[in-house]
N, C-alpha and C. Protein backbone atom coordinates (compact mmCIF):
# COMPACT_ATOMS: atom_id res chain seq x y z
N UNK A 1 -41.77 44.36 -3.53
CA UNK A 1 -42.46 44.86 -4.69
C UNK A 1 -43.91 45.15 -4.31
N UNK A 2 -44.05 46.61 -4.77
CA UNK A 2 -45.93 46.89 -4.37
C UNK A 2 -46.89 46.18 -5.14
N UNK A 3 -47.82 46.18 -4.53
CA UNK A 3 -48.90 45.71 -5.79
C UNK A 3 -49.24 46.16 -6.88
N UNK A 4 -49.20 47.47 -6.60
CA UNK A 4 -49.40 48.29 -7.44
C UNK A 4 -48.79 47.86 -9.19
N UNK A 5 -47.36 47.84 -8.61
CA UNK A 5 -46.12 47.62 -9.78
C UNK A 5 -46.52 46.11 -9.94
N UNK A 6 -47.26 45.27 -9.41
CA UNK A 6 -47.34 43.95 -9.97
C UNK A 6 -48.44 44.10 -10.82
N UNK A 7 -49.55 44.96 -10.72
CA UNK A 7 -50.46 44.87 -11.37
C UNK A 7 -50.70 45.90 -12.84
N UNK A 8 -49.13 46.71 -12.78
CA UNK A 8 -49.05 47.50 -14.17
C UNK A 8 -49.11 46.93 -14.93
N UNK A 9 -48.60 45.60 -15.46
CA UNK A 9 -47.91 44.98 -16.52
C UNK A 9 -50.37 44.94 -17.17
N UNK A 10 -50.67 44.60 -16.45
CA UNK A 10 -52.19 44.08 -16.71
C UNK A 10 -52.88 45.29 -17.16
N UNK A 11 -52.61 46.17 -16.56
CA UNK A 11 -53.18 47.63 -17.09
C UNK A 11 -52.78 48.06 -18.13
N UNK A 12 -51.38 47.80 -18.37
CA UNK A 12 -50.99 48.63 -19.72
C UNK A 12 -51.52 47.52 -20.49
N UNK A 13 -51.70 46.61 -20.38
CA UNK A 13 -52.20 45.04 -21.75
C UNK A 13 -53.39 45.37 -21.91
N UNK A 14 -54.27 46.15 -20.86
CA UNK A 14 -55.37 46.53 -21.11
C UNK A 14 -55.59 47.90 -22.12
N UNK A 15 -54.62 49.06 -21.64
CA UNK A 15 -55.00 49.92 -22.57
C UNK A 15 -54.28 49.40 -24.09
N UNK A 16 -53.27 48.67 -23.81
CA UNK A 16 -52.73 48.58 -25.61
C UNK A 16 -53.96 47.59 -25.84
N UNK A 17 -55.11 47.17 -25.19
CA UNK A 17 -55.69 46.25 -26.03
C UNK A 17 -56.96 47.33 -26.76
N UNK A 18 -57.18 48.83 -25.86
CA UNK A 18 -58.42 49.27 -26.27
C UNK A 18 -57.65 50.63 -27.44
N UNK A 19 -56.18 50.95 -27.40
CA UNK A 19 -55.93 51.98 -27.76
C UNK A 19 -55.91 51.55 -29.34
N UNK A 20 -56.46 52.93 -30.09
CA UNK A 20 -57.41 52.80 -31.43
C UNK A 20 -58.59 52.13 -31.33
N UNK A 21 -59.07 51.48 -30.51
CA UNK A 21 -60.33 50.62 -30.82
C UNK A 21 -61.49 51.34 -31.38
N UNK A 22 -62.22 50.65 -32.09
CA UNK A 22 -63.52 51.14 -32.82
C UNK A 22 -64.60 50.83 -31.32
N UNK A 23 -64.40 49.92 -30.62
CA UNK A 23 -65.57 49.41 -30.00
C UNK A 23 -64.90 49.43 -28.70
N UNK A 24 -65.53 49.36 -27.83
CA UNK A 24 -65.40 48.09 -26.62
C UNK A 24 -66.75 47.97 -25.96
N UNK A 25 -66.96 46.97 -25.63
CA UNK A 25 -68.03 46.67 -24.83
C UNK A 25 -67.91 45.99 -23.20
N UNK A 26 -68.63 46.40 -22.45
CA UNK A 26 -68.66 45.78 -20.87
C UNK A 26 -69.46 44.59 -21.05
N UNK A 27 -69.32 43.40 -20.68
CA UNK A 27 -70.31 42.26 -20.60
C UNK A 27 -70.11 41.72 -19.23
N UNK A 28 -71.67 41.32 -19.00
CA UNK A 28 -71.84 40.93 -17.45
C UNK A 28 -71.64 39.24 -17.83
N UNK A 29 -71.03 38.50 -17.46
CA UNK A 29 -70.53 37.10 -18.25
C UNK A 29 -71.22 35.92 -17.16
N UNK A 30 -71.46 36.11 -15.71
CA UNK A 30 -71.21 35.09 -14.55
C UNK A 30 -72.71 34.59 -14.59
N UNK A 31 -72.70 33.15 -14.49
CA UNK A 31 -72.99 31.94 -14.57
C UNK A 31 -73.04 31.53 -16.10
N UNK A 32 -72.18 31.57 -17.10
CA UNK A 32 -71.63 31.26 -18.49
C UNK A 32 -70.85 30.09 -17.75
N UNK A 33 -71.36 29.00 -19.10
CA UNK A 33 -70.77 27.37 -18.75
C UNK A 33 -69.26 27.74 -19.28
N UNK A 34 -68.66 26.73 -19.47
CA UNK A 34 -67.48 26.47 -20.11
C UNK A 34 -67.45 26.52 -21.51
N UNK A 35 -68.75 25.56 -22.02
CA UNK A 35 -68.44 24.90 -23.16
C UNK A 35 -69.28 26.33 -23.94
N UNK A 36 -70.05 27.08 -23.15
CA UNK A 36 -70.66 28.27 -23.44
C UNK A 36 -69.77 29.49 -23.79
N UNK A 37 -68.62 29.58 -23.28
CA UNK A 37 -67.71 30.32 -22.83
C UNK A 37 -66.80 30.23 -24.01
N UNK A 38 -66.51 28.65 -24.28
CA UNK A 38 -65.67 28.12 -25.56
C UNK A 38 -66.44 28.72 -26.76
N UNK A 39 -67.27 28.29 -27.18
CA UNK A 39 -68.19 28.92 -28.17
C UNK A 39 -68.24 30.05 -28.22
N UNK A 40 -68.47 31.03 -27.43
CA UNK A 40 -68.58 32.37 -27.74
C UNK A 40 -66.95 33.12 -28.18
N UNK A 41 -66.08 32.32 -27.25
CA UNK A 41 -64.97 32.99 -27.61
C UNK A 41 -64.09 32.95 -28.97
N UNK A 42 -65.00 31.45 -29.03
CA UNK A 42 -64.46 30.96 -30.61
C UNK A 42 -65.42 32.34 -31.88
N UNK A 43 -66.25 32.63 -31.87
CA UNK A 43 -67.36 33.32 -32.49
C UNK A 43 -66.57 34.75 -32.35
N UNK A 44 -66.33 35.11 -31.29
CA UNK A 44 -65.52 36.66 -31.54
C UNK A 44 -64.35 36.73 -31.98
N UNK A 45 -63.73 35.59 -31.58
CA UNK A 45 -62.12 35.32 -32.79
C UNK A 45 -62.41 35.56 -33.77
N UNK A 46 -63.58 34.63 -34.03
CA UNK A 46 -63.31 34.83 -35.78
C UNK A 46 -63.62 35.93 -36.40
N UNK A 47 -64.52 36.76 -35.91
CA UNK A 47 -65.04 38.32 -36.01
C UNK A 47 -63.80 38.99 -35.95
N UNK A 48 -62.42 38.65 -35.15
CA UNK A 48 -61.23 39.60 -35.21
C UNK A 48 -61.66 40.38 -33.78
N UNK A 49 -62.51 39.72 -32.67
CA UNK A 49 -62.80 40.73 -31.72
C UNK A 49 -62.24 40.06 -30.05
N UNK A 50 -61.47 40.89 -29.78
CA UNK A 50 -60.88 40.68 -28.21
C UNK A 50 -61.22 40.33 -27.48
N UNK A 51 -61.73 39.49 -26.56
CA UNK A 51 -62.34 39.14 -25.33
C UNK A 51 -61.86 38.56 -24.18
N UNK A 52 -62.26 39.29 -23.09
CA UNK A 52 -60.99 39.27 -22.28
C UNK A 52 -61.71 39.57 -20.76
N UNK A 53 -60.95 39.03 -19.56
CA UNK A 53 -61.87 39.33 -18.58
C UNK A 53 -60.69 39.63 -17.60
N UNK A 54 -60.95 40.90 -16.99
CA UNK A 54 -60.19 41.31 -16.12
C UNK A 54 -60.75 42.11 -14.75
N UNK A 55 -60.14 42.62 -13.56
CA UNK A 55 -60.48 42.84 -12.63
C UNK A 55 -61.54 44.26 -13.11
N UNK A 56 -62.16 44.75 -12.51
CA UNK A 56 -62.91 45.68 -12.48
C UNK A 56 -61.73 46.86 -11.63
N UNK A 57 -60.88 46.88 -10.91
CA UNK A 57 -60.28 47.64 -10.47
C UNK A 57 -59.36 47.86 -11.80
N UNK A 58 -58.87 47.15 -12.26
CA UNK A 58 -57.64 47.61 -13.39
C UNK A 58 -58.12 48.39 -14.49
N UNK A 59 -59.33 47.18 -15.07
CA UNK A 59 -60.09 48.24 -16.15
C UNK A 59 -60.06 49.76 -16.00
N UNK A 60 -60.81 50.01 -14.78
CA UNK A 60 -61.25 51.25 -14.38
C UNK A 60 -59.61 51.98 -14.45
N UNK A 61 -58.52 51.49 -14.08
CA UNK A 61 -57.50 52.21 -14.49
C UNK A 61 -56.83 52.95 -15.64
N UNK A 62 -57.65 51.85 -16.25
CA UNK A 62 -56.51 51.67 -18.22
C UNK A 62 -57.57 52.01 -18.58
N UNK A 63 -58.61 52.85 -18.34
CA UNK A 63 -60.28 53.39 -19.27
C UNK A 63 -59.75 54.88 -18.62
N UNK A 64 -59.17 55.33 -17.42
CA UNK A 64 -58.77 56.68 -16.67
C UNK A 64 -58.30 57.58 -18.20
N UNK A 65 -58.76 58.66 -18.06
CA UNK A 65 -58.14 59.54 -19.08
C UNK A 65 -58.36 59.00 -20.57
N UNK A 66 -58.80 58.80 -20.88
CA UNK A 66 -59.18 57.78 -22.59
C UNK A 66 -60.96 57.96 -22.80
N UNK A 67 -61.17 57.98 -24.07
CA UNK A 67 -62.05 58.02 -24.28
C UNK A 67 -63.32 57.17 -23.91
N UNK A 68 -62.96 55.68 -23.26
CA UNK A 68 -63.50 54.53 -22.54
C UNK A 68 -63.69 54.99 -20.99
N UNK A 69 -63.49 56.10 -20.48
CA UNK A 69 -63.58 56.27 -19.15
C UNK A 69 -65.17 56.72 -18.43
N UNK A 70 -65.82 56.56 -19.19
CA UNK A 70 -67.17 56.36 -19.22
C UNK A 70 -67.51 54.89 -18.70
N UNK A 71 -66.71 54.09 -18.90
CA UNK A 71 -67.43 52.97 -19.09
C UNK A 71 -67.26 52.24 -17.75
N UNK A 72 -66.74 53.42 -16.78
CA UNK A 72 -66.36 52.74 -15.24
C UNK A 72 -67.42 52.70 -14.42
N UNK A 73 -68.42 53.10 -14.24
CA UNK A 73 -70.06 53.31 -14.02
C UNK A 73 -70.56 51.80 -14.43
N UNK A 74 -70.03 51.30 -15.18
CA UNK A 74 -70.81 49.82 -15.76
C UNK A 74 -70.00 48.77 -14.92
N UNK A 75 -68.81 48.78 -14.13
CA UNK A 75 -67.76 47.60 -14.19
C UNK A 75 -68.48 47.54 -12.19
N UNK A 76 -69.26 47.64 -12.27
CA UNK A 76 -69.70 46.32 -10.92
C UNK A 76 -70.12 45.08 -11.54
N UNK A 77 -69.71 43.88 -10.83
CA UNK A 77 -70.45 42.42 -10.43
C UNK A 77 -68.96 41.79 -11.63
N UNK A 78 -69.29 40.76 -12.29
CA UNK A 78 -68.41 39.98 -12.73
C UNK A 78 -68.05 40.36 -14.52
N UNK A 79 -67.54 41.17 -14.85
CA UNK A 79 -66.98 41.72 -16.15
C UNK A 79 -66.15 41.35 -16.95
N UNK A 80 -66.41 41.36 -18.52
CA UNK A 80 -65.41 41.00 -19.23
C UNK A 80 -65.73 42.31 -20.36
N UNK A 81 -64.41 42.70 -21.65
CA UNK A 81 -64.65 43.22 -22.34
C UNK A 81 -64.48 42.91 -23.60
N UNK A 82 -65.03 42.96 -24.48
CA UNK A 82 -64.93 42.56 -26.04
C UNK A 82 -64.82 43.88 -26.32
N UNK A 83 -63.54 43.91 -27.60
CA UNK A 83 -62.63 45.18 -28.18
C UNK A 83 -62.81 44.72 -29.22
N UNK A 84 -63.16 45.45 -30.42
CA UNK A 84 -62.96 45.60 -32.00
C UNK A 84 -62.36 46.92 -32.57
N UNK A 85 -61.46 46.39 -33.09
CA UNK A 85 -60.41 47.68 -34.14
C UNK A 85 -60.97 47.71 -35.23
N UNK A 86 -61.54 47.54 -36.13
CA UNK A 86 -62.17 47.05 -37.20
C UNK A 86 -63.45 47.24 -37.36
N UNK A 87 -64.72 46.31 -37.49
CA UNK A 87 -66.01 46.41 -37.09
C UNK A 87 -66.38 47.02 -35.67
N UNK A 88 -67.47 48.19 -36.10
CA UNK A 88 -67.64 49.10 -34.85
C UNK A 88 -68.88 48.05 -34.58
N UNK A 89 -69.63 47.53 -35.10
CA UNK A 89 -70.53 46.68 -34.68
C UNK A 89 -70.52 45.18 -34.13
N UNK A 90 -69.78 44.80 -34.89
CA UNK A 90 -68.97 42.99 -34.27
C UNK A 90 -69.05 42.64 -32.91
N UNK A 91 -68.51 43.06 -31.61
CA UNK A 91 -68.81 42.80 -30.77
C UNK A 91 -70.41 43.09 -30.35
N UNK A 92 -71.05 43.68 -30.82
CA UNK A 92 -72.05 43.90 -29.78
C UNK A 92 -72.88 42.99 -30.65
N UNK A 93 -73.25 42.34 -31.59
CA UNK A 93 -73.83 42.30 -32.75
C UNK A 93 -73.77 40.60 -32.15
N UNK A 94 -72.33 39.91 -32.15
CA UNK A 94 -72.19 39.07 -31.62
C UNK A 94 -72.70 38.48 -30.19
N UNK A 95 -72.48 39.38 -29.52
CA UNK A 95 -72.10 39.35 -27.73
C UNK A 95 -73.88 39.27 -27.77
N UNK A 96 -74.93 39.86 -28.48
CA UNK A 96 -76.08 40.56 -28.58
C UNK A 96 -76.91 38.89 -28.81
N UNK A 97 -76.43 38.09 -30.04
CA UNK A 97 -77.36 37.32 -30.64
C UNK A 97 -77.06 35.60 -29.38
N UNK A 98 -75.79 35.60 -28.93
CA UNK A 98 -75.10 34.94 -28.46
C UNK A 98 -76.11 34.88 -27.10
N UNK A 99 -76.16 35.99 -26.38
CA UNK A 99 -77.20 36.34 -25.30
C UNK A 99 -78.45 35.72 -25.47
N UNK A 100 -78.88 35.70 -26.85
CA UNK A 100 -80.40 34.88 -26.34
C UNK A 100 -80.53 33.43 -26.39
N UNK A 101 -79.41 32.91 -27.13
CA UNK A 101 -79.44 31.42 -26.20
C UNK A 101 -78.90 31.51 -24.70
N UNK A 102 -78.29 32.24 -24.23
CA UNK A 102 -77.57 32.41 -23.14
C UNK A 102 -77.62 33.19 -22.61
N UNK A 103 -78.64 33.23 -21.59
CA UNK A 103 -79.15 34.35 -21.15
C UNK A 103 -77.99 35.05 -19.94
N UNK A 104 -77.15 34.53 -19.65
CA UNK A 104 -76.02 34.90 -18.76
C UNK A 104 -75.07 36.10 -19.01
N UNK A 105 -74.99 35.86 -20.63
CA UNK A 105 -74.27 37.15 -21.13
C UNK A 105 -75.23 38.06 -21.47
N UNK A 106 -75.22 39.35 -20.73
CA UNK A 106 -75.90 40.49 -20.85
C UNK A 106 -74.87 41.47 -21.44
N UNK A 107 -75.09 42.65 -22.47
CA UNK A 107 -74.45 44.15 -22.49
C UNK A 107 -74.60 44.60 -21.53
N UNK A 108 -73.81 45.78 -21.16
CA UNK A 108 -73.96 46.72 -20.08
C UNK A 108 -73.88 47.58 -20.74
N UNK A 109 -72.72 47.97 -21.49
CA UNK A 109 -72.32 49.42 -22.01
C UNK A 109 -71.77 49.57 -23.00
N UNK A 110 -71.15 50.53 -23.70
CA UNK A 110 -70.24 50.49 -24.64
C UNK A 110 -69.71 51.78 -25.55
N UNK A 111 -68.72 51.87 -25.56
CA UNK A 111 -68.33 52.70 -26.35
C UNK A 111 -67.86 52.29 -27.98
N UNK A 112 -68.60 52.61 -28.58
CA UNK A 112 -68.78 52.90 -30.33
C UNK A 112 -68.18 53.80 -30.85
N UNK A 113 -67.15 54.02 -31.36
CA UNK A 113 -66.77 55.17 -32.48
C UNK A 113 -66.80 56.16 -31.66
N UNK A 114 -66.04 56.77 -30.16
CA UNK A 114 -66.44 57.83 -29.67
C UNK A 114 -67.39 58.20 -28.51
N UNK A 115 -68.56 57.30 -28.80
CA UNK A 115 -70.09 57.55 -27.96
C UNK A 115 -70.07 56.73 -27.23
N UNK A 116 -70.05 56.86 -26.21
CA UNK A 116 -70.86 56.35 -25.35
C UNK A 116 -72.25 55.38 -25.13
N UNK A 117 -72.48 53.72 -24.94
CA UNK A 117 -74.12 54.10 -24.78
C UNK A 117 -74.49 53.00 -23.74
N UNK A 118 -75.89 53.12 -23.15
CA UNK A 118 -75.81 52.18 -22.44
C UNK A 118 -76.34 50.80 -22.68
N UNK A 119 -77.08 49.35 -22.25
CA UNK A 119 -78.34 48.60 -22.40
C UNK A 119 -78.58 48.97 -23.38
N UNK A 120 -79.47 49.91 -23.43
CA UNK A 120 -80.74 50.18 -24.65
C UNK A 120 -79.51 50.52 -26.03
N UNK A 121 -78.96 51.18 -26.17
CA UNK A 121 -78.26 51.86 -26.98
C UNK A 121 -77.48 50.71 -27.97
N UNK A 122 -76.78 49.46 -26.93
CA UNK A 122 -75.97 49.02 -27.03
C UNK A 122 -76.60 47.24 -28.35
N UNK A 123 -78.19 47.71 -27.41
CA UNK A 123 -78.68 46.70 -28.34
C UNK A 123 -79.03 47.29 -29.65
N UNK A 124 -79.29 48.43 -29.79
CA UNK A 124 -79.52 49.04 -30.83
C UNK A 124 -78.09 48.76 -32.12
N UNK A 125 -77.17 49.16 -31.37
CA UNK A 125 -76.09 49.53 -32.16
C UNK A 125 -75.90 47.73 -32.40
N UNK A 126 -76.46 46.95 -31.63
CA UNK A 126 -76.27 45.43 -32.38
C UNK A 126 -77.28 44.65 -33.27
N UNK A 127 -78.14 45.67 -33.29
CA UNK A 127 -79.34 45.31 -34.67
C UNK A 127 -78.76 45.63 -35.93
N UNK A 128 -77.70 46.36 -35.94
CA UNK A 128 -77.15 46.63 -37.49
C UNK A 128 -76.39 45.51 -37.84
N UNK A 129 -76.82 45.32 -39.23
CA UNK A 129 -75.89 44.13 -39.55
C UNK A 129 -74.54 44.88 -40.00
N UNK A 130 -73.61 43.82 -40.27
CA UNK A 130 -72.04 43.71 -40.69
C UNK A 130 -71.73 44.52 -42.03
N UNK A 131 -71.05 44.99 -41.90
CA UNK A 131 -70.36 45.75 -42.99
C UNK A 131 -70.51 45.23 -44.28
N UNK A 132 -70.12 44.14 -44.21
CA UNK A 132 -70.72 42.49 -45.57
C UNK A 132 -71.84 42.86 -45.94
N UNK A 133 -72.84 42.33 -45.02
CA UNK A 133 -73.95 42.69 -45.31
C UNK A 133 -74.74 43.35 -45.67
N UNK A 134 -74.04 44.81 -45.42
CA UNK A 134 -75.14 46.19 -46.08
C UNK A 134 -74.21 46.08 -47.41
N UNK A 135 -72.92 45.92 -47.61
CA UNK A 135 -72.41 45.93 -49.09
C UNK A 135 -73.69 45.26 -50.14
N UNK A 136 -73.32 43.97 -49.44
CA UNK A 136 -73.76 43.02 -50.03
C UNK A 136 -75.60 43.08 -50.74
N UNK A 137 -76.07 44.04 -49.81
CA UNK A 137 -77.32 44.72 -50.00
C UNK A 137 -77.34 45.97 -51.09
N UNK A 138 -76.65 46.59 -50.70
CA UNK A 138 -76.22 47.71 -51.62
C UNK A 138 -76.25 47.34 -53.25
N UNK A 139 -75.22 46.15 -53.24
CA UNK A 139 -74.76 45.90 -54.83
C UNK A 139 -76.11 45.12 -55.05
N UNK A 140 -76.78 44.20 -54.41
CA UNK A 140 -78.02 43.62 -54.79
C UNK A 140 -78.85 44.84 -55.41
N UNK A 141 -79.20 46.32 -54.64
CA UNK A 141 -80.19 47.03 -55.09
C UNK A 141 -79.66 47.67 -56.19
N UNK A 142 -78.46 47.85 -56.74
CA UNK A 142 -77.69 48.05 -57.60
C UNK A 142 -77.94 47.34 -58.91
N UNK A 143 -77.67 45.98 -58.36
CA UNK A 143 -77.93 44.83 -59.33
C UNK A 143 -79.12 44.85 -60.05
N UNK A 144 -80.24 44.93 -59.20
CA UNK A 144 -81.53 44.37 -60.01
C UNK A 144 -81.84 44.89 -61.78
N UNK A 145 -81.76 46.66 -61.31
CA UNK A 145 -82.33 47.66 -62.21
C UNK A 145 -81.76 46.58 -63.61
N UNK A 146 -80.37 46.96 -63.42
CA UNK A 146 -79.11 46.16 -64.85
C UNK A 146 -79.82 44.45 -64.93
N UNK A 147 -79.87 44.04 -64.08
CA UNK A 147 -80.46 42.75 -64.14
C UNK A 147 -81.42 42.57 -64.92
N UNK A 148 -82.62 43.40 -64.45
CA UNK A 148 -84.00 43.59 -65.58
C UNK A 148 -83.88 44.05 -66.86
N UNK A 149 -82.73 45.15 -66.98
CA UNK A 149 -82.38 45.56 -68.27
C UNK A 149 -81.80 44.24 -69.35
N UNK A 150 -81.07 44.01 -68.74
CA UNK A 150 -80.63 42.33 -69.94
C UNK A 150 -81.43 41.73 -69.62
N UNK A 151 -82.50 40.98 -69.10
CA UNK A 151 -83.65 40.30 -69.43
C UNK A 151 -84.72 41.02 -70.81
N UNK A 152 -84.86 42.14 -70.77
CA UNK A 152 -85.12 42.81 -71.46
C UNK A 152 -84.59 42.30 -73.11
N UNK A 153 -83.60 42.74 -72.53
CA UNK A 153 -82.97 42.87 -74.01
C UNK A 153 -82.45 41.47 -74.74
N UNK A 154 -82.31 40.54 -73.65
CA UNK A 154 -82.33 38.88 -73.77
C UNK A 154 -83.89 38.62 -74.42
N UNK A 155 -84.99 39.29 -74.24
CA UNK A 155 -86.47 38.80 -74.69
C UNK A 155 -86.50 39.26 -76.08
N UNK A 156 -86.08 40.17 -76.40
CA UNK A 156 -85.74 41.11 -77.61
C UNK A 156 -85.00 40.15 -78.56
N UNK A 157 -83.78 40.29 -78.39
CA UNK A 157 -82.96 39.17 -79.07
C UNK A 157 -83.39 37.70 -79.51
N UNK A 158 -83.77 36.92 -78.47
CA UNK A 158 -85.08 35.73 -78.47
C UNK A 158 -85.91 36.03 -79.44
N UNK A 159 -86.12 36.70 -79.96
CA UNK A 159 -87.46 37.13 -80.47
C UNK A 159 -86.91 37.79 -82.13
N UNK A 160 -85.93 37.69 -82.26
CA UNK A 160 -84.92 38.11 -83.47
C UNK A 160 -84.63 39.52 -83.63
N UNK A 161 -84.49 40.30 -83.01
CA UNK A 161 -83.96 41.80 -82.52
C UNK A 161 -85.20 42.80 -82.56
N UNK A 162 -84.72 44.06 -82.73
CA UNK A 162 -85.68 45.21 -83.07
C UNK A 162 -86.43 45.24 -84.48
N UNK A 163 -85.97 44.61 -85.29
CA UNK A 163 -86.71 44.18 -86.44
C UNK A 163 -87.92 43.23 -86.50
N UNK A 164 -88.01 42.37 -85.66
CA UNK A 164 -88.93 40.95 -84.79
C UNK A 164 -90.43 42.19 -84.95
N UNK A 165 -89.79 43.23 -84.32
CA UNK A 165 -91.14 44.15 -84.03
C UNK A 165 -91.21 45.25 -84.57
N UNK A 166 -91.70 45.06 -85.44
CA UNK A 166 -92.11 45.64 -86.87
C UNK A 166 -93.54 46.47 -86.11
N UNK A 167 -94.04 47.71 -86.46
CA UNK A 167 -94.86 48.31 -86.23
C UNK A 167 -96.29 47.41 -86.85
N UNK A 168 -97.55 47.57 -86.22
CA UNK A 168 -98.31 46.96 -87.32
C UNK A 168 -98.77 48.05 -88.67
N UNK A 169 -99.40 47.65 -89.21
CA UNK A 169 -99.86 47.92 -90.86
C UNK A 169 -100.75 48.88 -90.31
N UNK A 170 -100.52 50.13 -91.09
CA UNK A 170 -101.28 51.25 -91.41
C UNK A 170 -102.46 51.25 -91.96
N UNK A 171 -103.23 51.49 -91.79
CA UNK A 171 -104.08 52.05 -92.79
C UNK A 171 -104.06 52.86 -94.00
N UNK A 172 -104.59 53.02 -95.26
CA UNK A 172 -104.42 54.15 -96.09
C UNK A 172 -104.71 55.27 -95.67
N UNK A 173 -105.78 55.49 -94.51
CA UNK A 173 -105.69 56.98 -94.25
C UNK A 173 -104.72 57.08 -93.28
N UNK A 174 -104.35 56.41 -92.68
CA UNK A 174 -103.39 56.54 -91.75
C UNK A 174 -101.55 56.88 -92.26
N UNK A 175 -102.01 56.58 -93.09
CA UNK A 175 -100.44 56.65 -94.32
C UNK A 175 -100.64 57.81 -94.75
N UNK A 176 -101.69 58.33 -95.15
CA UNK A 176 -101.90 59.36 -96.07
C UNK A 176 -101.98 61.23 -94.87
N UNK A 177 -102.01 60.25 -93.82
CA UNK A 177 -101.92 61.50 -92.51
C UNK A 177 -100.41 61.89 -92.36
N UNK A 178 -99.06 60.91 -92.34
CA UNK A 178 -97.78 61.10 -92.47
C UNK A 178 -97.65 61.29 -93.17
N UNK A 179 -97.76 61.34 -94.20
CA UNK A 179 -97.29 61.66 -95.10
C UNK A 179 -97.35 63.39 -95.25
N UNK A 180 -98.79 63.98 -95.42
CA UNK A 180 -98.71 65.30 -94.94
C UNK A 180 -98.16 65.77 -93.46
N UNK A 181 -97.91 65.30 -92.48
CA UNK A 181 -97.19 65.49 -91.69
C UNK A 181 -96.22 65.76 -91.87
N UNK A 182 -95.13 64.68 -92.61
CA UNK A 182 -93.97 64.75 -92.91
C UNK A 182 -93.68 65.76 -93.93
N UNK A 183 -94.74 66.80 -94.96
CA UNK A 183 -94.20 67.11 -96.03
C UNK A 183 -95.06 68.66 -94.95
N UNK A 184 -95.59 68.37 -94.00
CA UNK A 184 -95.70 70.05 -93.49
C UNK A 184 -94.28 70.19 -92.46
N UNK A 185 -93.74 69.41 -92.29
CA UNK A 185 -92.78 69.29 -91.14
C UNK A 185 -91.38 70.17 -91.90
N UNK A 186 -90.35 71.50 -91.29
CA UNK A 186 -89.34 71.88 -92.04
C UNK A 186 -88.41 70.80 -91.54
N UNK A 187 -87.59 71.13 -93.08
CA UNK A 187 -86.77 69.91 -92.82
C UNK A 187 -85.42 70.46 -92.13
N UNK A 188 -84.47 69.92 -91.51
CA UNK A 188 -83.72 70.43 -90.75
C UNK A 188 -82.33 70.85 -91.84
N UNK A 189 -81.43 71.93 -91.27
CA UNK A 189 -80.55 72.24 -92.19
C UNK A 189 -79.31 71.86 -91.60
């Protein structure tokens, strides 16, 4: 048996792991502890994100012809890849904040939705927060306007409705000005 054929079974696990993916990212991983290693992997599980470390020769196989074939330029020294189907941001976002206690895990690269990017790009695309989070922002700026409006109208009510606020008291000439107002005004038909 060639090597070759021993080492398909790993290539194709690789592309069924990137085919549809929203993300993948290259991470430079080497001198990451164990218990460093445990933690992080636990943190991208729960995100729903793949992480996985394989030869740099295979990658570069199962990235051949696919939209990830960019990303063979990045796979020198010791590599792993985090894949998201789901959140285009999750891995890097993760892999990104994870890095500055641990300075071992670096980005290299990554492909996003299509693009390509490198380092610089890659931290960029991990300053955006989570899908949650801009919702969650969204309905807040949503919220307030309506929020202030029933406070409003909660102070109103408190206060015994639109009747509470009664215009103040006229004057007699001031009465006597509407009044010709009202009797120069046509009346509607």
């Amino acid at each position: 048996m060639a090597k070759i054929e021993l080492k398909q079974p790993i290539v194709d696990e690789i592309s069924a792991t990137i085919k549809d993916a929203a993300t993948v990212v290259i991470v430079k991983y080497s001198g990451i502890t164990v218990a460093q290693d445990t933690q992080l992997r636990k943190q991208l599980r729960e995100a729903g994100v793949t992480y996985k470390v394989y030869k740099n020769t295979l990658m570069t196989r199962a990235f051949k012809g696919t939209e990830f074939e960019g990303l063979t330029d990045s796979l020198k020294g010791t590599n792993a890849i985090a894949v998201s189907k789901d959140d285009a941001t999750a891995p890097a976002r993760i892999l990104s904040k994870f890095g500055k206690t641990c300075p071992a895990i670096e980005l290299k690269a990554g492909v996003v939705e299509g693009i390509l990017y490198d380092e610089k790009g890659m931290a960029q695309i991990a300053s955006i927060p989570s899908r949650e989070e801009l919702l969650s922002k969204f309905l807040g700026s949503i919220k307030s306007p309506i929020t202030n409006f029933a406070r409003v109208l909660n102070q109103i009510a408190e206060k015994g409705g639109p009747d509470a606020c009664e215009p103040a008291p006229k004057t007699e000439e001031a009465a006597a000005e509407s009044v010709v107002e009202a009797a120069e005004t046509p009346a509607a038909e």
